[in-house]
Protein backbone atom coordinates (compact mmCIF):
# COMPACT_ATOMS: atom_id res chain seq x y z
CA UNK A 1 52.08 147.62 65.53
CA UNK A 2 48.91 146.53 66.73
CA UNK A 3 49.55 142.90 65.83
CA UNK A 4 52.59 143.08 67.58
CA UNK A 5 51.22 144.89 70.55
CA UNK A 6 48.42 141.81 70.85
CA UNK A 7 51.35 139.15 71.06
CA UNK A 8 53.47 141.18 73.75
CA UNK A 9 49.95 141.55 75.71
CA UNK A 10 49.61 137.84 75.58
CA UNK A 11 51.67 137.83 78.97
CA UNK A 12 52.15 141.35 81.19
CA UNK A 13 54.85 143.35 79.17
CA UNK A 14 56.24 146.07 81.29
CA UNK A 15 57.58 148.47 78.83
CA UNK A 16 56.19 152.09 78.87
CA UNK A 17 54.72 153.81 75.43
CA UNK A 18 58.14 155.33 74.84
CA UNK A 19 60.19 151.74 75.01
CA UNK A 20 57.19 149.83 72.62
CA UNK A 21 58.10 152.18 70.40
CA UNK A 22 62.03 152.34 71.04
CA UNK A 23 63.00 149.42 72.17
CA UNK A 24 66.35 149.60 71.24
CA UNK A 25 66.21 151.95 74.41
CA UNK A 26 66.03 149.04 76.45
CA UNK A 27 68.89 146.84 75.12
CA UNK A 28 71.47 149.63 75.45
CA UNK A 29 70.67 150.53 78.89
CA UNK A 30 70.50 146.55 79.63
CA UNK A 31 73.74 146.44 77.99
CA UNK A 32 75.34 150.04 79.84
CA UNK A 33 74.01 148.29 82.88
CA UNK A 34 75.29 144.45 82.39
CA UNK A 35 78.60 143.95 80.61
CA UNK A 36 78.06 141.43 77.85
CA UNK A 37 80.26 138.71 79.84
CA UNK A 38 78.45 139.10 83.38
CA UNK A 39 75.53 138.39 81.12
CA UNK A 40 76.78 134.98 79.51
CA UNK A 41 78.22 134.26 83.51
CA UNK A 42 75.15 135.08 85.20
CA UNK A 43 72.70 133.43 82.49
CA UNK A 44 75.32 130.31 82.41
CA UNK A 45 74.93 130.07 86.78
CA UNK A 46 71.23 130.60 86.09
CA UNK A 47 71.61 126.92 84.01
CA UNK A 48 73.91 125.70 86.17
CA UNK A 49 71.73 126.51 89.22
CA UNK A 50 68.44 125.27 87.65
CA UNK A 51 70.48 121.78 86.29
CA UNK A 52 71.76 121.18 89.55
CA UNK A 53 68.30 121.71 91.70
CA UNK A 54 66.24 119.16 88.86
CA UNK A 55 68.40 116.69 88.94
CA UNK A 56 65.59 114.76 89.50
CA UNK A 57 63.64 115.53 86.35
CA UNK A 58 63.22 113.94 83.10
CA UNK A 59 66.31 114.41 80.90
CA UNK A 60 63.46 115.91 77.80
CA UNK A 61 63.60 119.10 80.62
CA UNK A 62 67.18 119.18 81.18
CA UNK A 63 67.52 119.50 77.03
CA UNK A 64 64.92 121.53 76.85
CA UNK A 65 66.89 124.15 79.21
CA UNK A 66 69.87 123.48 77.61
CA UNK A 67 68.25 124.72 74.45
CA UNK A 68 66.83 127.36 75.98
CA UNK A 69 70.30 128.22 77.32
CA UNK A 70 71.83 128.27 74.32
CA UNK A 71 69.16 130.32 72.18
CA UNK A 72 69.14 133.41 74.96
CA UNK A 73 72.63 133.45 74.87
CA UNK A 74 72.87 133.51 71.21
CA UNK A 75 69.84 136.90 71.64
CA UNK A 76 72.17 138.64 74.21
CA UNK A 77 75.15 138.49 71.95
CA UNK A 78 73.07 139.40 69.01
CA UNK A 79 70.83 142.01 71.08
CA UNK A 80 74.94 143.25 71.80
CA UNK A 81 76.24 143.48 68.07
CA UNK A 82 72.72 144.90 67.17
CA UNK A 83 72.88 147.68 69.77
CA UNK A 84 76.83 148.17 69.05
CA UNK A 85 76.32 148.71 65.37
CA UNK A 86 73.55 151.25 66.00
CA UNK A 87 75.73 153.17 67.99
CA UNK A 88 78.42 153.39 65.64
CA UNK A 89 76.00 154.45 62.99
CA UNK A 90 75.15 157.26 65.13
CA UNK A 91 78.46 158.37 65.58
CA UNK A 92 79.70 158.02 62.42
């Protein structure tokens, strides 16, 4: 935990003792908060928003966002299924 706790620290994590050692806590409230697909719409604007205002940029940035793009909407849908499967676990 400790070497995890010095990578999160690297840059100001604002999760309480209870969440570092929950986290799945976060995602499903994220998740009871933000249906999945506002999520993929808001994050896709977010893209559209940045593409659109650095135009002027190098086109290595404007891949590197798309990438970006992609990979964090591939983690919400997986943070989704992970958090989904968890709670039908604890039902079951």
């Amino acid at each position: 935990m400790q070497e995890i706790l010095r990578k999160l620290d690297y840059q100001p994590a604002r999760l309480s003792d209870d969440e570092l050692l929950s986290p799945e806590t976060v995602l499903a409230e994220f998740f009871d908060n933000n249906p999945i697909h506002e999520c993929r719409d808001l994050v896709w604007e977010l893209y559209k928003g940045w593409t659109y205002h650095t135009a002027e940029y190098n086109s290595n940035q404007t891949i590197d966002m798309l990438l970006f793009y992609t990979k964090l909407v591939g983690f919400l849908n997986a943070s989704f299924v992970h958090i989904e499967k968890q709670r039908l676990e604890f039902t079951n």
